[in-house]
Structures are given as C-alpha cells and as structure tokens.
Protein backbone atom coordinates (compact mmCIF):
# COMPACT_ATOMS: atom_id res chain seq x y z
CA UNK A 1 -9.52 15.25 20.62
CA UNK A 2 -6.59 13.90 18.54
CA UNK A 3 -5.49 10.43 18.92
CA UNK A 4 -2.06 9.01 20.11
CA UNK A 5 0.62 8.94 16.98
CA UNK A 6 1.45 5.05 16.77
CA UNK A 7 4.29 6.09 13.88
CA UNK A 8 5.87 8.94 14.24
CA UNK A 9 9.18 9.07 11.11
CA UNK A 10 11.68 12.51 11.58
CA UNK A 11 13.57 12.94 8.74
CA UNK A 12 14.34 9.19 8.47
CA UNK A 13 16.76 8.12 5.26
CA UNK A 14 18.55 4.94 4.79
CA UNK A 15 21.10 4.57 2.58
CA UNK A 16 23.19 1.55 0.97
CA UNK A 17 26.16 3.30 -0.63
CA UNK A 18 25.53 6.01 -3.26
CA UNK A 19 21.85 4.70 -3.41
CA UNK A 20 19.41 6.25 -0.80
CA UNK A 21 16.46 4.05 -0.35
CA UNK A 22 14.72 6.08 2.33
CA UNK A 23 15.11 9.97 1.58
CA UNK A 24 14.49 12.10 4.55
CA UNK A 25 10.85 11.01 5.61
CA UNK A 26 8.72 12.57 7.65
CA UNK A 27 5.20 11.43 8.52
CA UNK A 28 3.07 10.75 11.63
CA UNK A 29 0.08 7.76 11.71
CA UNK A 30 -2.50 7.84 14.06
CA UNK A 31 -3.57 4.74 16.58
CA UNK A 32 -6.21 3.21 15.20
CA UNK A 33 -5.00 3.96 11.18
CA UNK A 34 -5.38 2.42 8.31
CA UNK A 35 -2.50 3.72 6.19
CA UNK A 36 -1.23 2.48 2.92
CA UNK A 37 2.19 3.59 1.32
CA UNK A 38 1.86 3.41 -2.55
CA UNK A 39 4.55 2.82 -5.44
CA UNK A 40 6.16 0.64 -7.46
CA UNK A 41 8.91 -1.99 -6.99
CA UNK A 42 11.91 -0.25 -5.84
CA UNK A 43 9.92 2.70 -4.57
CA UNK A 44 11.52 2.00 -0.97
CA UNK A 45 8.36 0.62 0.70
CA UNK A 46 10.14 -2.32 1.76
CA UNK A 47 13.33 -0.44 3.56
CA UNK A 48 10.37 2.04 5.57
CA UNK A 49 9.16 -1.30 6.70
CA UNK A 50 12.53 -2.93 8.00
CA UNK A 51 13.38 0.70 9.54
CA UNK A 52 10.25 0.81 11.73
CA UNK A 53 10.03 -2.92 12.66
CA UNK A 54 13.66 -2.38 13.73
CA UNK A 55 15.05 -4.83 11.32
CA UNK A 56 17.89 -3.02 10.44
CA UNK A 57 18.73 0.90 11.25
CA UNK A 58 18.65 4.34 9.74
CA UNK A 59 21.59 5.68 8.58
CA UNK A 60 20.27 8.86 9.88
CA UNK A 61 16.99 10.51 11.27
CA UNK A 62 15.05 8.77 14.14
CA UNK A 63 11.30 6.89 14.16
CA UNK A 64 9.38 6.01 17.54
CA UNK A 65 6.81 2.99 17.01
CA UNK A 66 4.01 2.68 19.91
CA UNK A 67 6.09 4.91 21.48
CA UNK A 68 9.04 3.15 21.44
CA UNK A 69 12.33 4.24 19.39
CA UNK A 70 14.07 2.09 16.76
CA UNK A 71 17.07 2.82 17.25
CA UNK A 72 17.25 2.30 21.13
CA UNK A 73 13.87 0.03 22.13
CA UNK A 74 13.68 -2.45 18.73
CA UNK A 75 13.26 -5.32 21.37
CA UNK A 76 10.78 -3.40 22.75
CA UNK A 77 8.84 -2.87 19.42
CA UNK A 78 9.04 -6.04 18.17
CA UNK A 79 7.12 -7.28 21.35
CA UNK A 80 4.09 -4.45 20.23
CA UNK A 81 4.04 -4.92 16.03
CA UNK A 82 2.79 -7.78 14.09
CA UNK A 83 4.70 -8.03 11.25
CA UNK A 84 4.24 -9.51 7.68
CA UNK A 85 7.15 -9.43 5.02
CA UNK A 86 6.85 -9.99 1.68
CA UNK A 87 7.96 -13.63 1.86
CA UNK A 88 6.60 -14.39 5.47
CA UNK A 89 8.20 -17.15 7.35
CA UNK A 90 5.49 -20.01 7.08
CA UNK A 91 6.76 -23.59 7.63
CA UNK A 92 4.87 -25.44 4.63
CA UNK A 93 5.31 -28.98 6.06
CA UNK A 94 3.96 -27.86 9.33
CA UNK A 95 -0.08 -27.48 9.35
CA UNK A 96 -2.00 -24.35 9.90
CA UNK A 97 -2.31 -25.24 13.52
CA UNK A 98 1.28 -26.07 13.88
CA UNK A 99 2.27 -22.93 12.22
CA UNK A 100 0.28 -20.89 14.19
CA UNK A 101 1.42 -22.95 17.12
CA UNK A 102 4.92 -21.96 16.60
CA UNK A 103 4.34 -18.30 16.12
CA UNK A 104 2.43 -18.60 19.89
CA UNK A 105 5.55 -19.77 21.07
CA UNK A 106 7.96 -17.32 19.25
CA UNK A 107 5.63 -14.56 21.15
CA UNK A 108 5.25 -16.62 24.73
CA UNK A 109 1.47 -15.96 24.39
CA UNK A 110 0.39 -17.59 27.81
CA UNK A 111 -0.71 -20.93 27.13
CA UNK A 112 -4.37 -19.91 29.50
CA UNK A 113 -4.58 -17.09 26.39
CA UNK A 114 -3.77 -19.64 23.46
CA UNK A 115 -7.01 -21.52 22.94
CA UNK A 116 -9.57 -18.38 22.51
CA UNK A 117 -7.29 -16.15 21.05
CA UNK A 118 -6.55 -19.20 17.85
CA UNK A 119 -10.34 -19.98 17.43
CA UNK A 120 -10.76 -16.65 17.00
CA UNK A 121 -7.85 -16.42 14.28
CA UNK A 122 -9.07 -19.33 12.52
CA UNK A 123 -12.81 -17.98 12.13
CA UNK A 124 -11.55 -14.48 11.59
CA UNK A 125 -9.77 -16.20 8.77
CA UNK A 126 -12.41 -18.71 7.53
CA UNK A 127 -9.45 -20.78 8.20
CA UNK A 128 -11.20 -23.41 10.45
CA UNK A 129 -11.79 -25.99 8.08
CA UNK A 130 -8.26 -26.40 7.11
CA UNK A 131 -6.32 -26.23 10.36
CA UNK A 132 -5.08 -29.62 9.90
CA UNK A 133 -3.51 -29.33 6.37
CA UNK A 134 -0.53 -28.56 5.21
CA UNK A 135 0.57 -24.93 4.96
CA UNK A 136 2.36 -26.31 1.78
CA UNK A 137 -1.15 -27.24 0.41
CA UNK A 138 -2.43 -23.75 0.82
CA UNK A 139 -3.96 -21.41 -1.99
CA UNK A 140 -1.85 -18.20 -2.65
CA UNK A 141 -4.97 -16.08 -0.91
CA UNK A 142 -5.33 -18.97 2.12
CA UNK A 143 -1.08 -18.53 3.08
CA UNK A 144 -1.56 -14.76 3.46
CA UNK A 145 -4.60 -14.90 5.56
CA UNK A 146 -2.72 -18.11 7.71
CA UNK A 147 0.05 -15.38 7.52
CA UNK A 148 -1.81 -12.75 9.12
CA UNK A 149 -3.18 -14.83 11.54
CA UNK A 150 0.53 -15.67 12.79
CA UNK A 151 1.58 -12.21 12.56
CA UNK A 152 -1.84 -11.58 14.85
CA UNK A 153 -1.56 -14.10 17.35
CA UNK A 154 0.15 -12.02 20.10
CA UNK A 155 -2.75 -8.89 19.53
CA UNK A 156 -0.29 -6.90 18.22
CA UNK A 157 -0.53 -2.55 18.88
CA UNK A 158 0.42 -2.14 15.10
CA UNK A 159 0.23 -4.05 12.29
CA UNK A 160 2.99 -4.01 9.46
CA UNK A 161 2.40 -5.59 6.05
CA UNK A 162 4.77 -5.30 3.15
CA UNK A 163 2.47 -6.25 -0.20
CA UNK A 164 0.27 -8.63 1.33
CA UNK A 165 -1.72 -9.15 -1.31
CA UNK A 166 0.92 -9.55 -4.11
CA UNK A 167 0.03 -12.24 -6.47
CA UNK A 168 -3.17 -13.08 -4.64
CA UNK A 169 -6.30 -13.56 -6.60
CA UNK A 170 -9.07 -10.91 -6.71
CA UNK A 171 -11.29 -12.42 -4.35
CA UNK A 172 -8.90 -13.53 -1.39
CA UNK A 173 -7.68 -9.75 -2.01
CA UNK A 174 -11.24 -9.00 -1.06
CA UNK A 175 -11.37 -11.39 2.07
CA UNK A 176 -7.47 -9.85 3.09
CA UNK A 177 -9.26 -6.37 3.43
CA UNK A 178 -12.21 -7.39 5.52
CA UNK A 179 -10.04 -9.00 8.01
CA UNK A 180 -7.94 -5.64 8.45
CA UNK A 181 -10.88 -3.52 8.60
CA UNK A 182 -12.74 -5.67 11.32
CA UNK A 183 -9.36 -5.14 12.96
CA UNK A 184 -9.77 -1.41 12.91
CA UNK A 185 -12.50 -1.52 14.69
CA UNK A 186 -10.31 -3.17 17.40
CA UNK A 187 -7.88 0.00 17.05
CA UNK A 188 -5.24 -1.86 15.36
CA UNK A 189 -3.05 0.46 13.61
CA UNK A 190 -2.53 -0.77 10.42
CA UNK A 191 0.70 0.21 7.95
CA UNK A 192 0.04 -1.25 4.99
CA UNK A 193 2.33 -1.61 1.26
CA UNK A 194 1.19 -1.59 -1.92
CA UNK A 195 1.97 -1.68 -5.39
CA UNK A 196 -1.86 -1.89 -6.16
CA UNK A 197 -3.24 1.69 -6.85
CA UNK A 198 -6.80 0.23 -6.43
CA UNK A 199 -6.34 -0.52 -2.72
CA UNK A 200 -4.90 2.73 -2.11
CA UNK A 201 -9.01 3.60 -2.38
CA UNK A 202 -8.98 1.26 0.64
CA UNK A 203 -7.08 2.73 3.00
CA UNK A 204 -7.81 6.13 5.63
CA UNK A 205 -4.59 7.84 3.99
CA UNK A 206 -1.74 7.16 1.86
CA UNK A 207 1.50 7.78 1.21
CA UNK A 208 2.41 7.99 -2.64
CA UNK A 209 6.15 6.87 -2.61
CA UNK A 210 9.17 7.32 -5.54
CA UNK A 211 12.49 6.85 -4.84
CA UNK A 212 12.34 6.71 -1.21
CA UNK A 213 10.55 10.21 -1.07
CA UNK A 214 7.03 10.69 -0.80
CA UNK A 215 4.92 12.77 -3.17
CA UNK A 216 2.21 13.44 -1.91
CA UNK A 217 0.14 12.50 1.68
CA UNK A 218 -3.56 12.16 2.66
CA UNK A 219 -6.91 10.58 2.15
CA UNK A 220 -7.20 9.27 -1.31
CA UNK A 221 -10.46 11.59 -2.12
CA UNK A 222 -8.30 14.30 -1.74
CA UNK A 223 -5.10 13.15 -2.84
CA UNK A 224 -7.65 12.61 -6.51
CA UNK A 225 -8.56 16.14 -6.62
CA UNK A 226 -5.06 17.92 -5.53
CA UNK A 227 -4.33 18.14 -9.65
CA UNK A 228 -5.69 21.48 -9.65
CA UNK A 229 -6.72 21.45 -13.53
CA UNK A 230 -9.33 19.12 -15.18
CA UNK A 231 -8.44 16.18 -16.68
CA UNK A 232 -10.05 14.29 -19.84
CA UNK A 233 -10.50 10.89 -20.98
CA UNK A 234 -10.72 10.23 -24.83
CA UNK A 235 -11.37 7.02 -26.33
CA UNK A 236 -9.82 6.07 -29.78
CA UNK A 237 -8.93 3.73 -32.14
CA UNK A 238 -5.42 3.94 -32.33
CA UNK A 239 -4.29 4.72 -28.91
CA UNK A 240 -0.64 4.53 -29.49
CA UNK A 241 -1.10 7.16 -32.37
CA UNK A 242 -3.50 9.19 -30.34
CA UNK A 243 -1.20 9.60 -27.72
CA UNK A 244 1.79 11.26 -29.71
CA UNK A 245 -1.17 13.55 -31.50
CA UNK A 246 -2.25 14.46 -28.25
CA UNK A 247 1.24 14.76 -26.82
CA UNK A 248 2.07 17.75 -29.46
CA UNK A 249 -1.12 20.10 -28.74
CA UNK A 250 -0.54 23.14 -26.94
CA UNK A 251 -2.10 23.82 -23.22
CA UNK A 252 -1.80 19.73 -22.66
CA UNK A 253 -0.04 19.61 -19.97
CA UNK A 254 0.52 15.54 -19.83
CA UNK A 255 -1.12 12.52 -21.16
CA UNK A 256 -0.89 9.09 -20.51
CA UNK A 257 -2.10 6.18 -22.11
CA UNK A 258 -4.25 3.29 -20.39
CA UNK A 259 -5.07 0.56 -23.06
CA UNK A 260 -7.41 1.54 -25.59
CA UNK A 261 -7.69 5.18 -23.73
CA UNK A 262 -6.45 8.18 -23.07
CA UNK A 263 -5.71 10.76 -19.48
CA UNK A 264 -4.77 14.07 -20.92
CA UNK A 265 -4.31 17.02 -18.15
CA UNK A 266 -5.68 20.53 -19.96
CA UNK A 267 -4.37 23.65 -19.03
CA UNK A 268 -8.39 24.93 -19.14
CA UNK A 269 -11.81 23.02 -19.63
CA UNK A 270 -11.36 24.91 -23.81
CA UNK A 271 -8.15 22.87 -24.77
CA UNK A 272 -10.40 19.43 -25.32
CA UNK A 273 -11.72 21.51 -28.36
CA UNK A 274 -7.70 21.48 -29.74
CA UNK A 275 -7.24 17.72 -28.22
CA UNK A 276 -10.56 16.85 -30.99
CA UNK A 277 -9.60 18.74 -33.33
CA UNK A 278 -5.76 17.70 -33.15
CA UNK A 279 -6.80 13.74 -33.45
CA UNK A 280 -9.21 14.61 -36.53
CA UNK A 281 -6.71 16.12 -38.45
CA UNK A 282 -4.65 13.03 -37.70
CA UNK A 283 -7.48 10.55 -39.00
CA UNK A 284 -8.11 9.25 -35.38
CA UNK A 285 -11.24 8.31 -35.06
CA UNK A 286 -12.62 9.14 -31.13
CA UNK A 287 -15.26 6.95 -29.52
CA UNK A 288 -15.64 9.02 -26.31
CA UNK A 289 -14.39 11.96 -24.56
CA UNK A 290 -15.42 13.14 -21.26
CA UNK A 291 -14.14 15.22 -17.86
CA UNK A 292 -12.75 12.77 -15.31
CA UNK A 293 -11.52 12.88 -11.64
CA UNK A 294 -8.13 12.07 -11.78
CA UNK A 295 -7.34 8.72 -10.71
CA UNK A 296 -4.61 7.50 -7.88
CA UNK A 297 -2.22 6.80 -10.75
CA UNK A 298 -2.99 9.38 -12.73
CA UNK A 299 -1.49 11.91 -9.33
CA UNK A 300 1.08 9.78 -9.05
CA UNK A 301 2.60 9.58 -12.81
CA UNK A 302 1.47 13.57 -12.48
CA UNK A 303 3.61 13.86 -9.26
CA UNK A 304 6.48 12.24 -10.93
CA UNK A 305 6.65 14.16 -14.50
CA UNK A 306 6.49 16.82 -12.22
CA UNK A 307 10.22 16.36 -10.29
C-alpha cells in the first residue's frame, strides 16, 4: 500500500529577477521519509526550503506540505513542520532549558505536555547534563542538536533542515544522524540539505540539485549505478599531469581528479588499456588502477558535464 505524500512540489520555480533559484520542480516525499537534497552552495537548496516552510512564495507553480498548501495554508504549515535554518534562532545568553523553554512557548505546547515531552528532548539529545549552561557555551555539534531539539519540541509532522551539519565535527555529525533516524521510526518525515555527498549515503532518497533544477532522483544505490558505463580509478604520481594525459585519450568520456587519484568514465571496459598506455608514454608512473562504482559525486559532476 503506498504511503501518504507529506511533500508534494508541481512545477515550483522561484525567481529573484533574471536569476531563477528554483527551476520548475517537481517531486513528491513520502510520510515517514528520509530525503536529502544534494549540491553545492548556491545550488537553491536553501530557496526549496523557504518555499515549503512558507517563508516566502513561489513566483509560480504550487507545493502542498502535510497536506496543506503554501501559498494559501502557510499558517497552517508552520503549526505541522519543525524547522531548522542554516543559522537557527538560538538565544546564546539564555540556557538550554530556557531556549527550549521559549520555543515551547512560541508553539503553545500545553504546559500538562511540557515536562515529558523536554526530558525526552534532552536524553534524545544527550543534552541532559548541560541544560543549565549557556547556549553561548555550546560546542558547534551540541547547538545543532539543542537546535533540533527546539525545532522538535511541538512533535512536528515534518521535519525541515537546511545544512544541519555544516561546520560540525565528524562525530556530532554522527550523533545528528542517529537522532533523525530514531525519529523515523516515529514517522517523522524528514527533508534534509546537504552539501556533504557522504550523507547523501544516509538518506532513503535524494535529490541531486544544480542551479535550482534537479539532476537526478532516487535511492543513492541506484542513483551510483545510473552511469551506464564503467568507471576506473588510477592512482599516480603526478595527478595534475595524469589528468590532462588522461583527458586527451579517445573513448574517455570524463575524468576528474580527487587528490592523488583519478575517476575516468570509459566508453568500454578495453579503453583502460589506452588510459595505461596513454600515462606511460607520458612518464607517469601508476600505483593502482581498478573498476569502481561510481561515487555520489562522481553522478553528480557526470550529471553536470552532461547539460
């Protein structure tokens, strides 16, 4: 049986001038979804968020949230999403408790509701032994998570979070994702940003996103193997020289350079035998070479030459 659609985007752009951030989108997200739109800075993640938390409106195209549409209902919306910007409103003098205090009252959470639904926040969080400090005094990793918490505190229907993780550490990046999958199992719907192709692994389904259009949509296991021709990865000595050898041989498609490696896309399997012998008649020396799986950057930057 399919589930309810929680987002549901017809041919939604927004535009600020001659520059059109949000270029006729069309998607649909499951309740219950974990779904992560992927792309650079100036991608237009952050306009798709403000569209569908009714923050400001399309300039044409419609979008229903929980059911609700944002062009007509955003007061109704806003009363189902959680929602977490890139520079969420946290009052550092105020501590944890007052913050998440405040957010309680911003929502009118019934003050019978308050106590349970906080202590649950807190250890959700592993936020408990700092409620009385100073959000201020927070790590990086510890505002997001007090962020979420806030953004949580009215039990949200879905969940909206623009880069939560930017600039937080590796392991409170960690802890960030086991709170939103515990909430998944709560049926949260969960519409996630990221400029981090490694969490896109994390997520049911994503969205890869350039210039307010998206390139390509569904699980990332899938999204890896929609290349349709095999892909190599040669190590060398001279990358930056390897790359323009490799760039010149015929039935190489694209190659891209990742530190001390290289992702070349072959016409056929037989074209690595050219890519070898291209680099030995240009005195590169080649550690390794093997058949890969194209990675979630590798489809994007793919997806991109490709338009």
């Amino acid at each position: 049986m399919n589930k309810a659609i929680a987002i549901r985007m017809l041919n939604l752009t927004k535009s600020f001038g001659d520059n059109i951030a949000v270029d006729n989108l069309n998607l649909e997200i499951e309740k219950g979804e974990l779904f992560g739109l992927v792309g650079p800075d100036g991608a237009g993640k952050t306009t798709i968020m403000r569209l569908l938390t009714a923050v400001m409106g399309p300039t044409s195209g419609k979008a229903w949230v929980a059911g609700h549409s944002i062009a007509q209902e955003g007061e109704r919306i806003k009363e189902k999403i959680g929602y977490m910007s890139q520079r969420f409103g946290l009052y550092e003098d105020l501590t944890v408790m007052e913050n998440i205090f405040f957010y309680a009252d911003l929502y009118e959470v019934p003050q019978s509701e308050r106590p349970q639904r906080i202590e649950r926040l807190l250890g959700f969080s592993n936020l408990t032994p700092f409620k009385d400090r100073l959000a201020g005094k927070l790590s990086g990793g510890m505002k997001q998570k007090l962020g979420l918490a806030c953004a949580l505190i009215h039990t949200p229907e879905v969940l909206f979070l623009d880069e939560p993780t930017n600039g937080v550490d590796p392991v409170s990046r960690r802890d960030f994702w086991r709170i939103l999958y515990d909430l998944l199992k709560e049926e949260v719907t969960i519409f996630v940003s990221t400029a981090y192709l490694d969490e896109a692994e994390r997520c049911g389904r994503i969205g890869l996103i350039h210039k307010g259009r998206i390139l390509i949509e569904d699980s990332p296991a899938i999204v890896k193997n929609s290349l349709g021709y095999p892909m190599i990865e040669v190590w060398v000595e001279d990358s930056r020289a390897a790359l323009e050898a490799v760039r010149g041989v015929d039935g190489v498609r694209s190659v891209n350079l990742y530190g001390d490696r290289l992702h070349a896309t072959l016409e056929s399997p037989d074209i690595s035998r050219r890519v070898v012998e291209r680099l030995g008649d240009s005195g590169i020396k080649i550690s390794s070479l093997r058949e890969i799986t194209p990675s979630i950057e590798d489809i994007f930057l793919s997806q991109v030459e490709g338009r």
